[in-house]
Protein backbone atom coordinates (compact mmCIF):
# COMPACT_ATOMS: atom_id res chain seq x y z
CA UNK A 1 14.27 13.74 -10.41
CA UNK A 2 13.83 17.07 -11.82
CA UNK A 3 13.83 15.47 -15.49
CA UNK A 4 11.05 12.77 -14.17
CA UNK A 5 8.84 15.65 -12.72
CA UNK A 6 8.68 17.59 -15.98
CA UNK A 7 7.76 14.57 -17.91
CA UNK A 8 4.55 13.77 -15.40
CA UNK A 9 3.98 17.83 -15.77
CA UNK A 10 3.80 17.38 -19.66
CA UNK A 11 1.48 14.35 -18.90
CA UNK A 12 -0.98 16.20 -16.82
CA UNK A 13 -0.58 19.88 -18.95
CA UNK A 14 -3.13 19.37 -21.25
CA UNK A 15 -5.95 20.69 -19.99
CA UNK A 16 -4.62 23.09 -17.80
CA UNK A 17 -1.90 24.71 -20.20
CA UNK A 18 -1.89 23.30 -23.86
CA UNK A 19 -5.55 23.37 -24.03
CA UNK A 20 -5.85 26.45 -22.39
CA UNK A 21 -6.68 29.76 -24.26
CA UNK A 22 -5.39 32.11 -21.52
CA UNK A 23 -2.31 30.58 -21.60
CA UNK A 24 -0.49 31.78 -24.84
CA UNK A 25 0.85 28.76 -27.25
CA UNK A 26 4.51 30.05 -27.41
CA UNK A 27 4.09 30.04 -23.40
CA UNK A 28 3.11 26.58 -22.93
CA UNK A 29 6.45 24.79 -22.97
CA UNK A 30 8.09 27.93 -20.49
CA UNK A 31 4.83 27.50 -18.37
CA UNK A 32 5.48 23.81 -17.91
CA UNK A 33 8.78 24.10 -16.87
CA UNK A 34 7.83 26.88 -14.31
CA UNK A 35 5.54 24.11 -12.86
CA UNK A 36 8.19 21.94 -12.51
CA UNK A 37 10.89 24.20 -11.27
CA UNK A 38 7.94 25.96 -8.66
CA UNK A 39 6.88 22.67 -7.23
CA UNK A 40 10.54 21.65 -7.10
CA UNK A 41 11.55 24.73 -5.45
CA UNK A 42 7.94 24.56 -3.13
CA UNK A 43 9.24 21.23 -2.09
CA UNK A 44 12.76 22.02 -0.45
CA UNK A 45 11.44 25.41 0.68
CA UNK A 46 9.05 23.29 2.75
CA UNK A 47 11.82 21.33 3.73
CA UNK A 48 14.04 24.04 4.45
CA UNK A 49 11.57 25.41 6.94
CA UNK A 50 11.13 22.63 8.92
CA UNK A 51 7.78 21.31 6.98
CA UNK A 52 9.27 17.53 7.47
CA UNK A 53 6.24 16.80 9.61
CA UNK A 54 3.03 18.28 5.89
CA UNK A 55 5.63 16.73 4.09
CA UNK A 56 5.72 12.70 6.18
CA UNK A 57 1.80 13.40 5.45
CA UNK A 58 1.84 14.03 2.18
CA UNK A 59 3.81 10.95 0.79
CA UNK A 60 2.82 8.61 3.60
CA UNK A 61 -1.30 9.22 2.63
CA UNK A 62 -2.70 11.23 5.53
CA UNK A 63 -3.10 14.34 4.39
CA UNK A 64 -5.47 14.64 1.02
CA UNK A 65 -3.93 15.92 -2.10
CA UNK A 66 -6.12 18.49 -3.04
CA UNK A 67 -6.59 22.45 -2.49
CA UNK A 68 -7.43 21.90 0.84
CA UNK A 69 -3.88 20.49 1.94
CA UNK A 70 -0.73 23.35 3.25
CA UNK A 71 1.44 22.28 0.61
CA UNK A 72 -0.95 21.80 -2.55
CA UNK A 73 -1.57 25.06 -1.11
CA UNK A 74 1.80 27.12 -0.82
CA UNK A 75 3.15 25.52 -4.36
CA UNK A 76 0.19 26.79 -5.86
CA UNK A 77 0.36 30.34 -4.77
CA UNK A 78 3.91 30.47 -5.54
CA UNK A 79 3.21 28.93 -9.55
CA UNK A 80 0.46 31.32 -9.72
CA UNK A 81 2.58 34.09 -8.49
CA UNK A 82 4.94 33.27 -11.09
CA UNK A 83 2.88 32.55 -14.00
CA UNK A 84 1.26 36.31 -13.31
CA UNK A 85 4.59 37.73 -13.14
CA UNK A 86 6.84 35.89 -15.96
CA UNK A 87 4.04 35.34 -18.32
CA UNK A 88 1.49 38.28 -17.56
CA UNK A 89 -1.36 35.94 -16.91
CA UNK A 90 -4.54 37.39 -14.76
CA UNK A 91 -4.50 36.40 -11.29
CA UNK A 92 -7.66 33.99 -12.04
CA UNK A 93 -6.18 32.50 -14.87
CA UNK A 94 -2.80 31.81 -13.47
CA UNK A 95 -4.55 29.98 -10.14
CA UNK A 96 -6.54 28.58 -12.31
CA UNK A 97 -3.47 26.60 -13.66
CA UNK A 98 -2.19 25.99 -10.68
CA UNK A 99 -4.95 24.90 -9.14
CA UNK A 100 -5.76 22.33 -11.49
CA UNK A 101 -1.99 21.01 -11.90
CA UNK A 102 -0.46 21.13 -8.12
CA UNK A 103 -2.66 18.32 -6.82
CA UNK A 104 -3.21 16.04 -9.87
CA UNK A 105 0.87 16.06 -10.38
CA UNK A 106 1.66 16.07 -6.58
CA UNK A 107 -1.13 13.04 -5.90
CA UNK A 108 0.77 11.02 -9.22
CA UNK A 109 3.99 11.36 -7.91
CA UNK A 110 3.17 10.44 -4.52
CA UNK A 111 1.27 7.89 -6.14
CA UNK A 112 4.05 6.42 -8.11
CA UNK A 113 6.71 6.79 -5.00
CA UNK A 114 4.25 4.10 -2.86
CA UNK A 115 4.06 2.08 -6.03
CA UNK A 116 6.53 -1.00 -5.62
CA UNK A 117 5.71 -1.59 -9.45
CA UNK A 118 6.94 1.57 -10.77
CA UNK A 119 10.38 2.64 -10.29
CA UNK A 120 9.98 6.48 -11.67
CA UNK A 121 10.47 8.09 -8.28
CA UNK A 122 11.35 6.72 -5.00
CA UNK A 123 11.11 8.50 -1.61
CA UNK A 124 14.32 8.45 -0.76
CA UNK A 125 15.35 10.23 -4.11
CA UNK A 126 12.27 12.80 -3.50
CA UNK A 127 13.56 12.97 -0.13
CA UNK A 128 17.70 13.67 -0.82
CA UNK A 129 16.58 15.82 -3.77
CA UNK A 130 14.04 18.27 -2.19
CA UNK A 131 16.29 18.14 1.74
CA UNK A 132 19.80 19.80 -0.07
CA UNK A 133 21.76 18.39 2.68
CA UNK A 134 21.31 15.37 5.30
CA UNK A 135 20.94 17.29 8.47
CA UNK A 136 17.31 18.42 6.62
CA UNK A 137 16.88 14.79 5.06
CA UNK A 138 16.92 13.31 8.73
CA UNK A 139 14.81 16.05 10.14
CA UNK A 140 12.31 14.72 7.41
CA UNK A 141 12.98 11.14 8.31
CA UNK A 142 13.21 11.66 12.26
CA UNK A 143 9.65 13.41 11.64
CA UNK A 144 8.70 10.05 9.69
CA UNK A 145 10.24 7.72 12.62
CA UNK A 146 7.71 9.41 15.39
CA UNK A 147 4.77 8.66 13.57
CA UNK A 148 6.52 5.33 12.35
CA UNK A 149 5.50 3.15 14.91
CA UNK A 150 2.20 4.06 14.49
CA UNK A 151 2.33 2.01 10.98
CA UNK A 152 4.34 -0.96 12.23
CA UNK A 153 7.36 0.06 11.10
CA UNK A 154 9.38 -0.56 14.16
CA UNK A 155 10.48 -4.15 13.36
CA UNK A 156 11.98 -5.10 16.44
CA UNK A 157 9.77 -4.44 18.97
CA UNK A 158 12.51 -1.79 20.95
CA UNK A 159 9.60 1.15 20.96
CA UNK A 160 11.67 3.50 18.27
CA UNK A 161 12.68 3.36 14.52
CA UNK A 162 16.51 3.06 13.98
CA UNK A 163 19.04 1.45 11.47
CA UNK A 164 18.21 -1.67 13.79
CA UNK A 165 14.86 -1.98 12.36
CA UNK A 166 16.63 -1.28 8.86
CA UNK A 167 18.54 -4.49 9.55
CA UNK A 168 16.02 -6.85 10.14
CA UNK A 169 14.48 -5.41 7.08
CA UNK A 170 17.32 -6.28 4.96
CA UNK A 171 17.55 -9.76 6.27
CA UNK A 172 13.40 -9.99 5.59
CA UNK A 173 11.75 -10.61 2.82
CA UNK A 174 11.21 -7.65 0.40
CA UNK A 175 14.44 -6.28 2.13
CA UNK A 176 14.59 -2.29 2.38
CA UNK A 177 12.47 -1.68 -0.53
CA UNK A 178 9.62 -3.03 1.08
CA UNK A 179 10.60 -1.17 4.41
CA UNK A 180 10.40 1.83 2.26
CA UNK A 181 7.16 0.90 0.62
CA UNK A 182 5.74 0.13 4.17
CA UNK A 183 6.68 3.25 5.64
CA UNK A 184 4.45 5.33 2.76
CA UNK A 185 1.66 3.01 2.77
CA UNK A 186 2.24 0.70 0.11
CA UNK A 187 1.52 -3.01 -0.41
């Protein structure tokens, strides 16, 4: 995942670091993979500290992906605090960065997880990856099953999201992909 997050970083780093006078040219490359490893890292420190419930909103669609939202907002003060400190940008330069990159790259990969179409990232990758261990990944997904029956998710009708409702998934058409894609809001 880590590889496919740097590659959507490069995509996005134009503007924001290429293109970007305050950010030195023999920089940009480090600087990109600093965005990668600090939204990475922002990700299972979320995790970690029992964010399952901003992180359910932020790949299921509730929560906007901008500078308003608690995690655009923590991964951006922690790439700005690192961009100061490794690469002796100015505090309004380095938020600048992150300010611009954080939400464009978190909103395309949650993007590209809900796409059926694109197989890039999926949630349950995102969701192993950033979690470090299963005890966190089913915190994340028991935090996902409260709100799940909210979005019709619970396929049989009992009142709660289990590996029953996984089953008739697999047995329905578009099997647990399309579970998956249901649960974050895709078509």
């Amino acid at each position: 995942m880590f590889e496919q997050l740097t590659q959507l970083i490069q995509q996005y780093g134009g503007d924001a670091v290429v293109n970007n006078n305050a950010v030195p040219n023999e920089h940009n490359e480090a600087v990109i993979n600093e965005t990668s490893n600090s939204i990475f890292e922002g990700l299972k420190k979320i995790a970690s500290e029992g964010g399952g419930e901003q992180l359910a909103g932020l790949f299921n669609g509730n929560s906007p992906i901008d500078n308003s939202n608690p995690v655009v907002q923590q991964i951006s003060q922690q790439l700005s605090g690192s961009l100061g400190e490794k690469f002796g940008l100015s505090s309004a330069d380095s938020s600048g960065v992150a300010s611009n990159l954080i939400p464009q790259i978190l909103g395309s990969l949650v993007n590209k997880a809900k796409d059926p179409n694109d197989s890039s990232f999926q949630i349950s990758d995102i969701i192993n990856s950033i979690s470090g261990n299963s005890g966190q990944a089913s915190g994340i997904m028991d935090t996902i099953s409260k709100y799940g029956t909210q979005f019709g998710l619970d396929q049989n009708n009992d009142g709660k999201l289990d590996v029953a409702d996984v089953l008739v998934v697999t047995k329905s058409k578009g099997g647990i992909a399309g579970f998956i894609g249901k649960l974050f809001g895709s078509k």
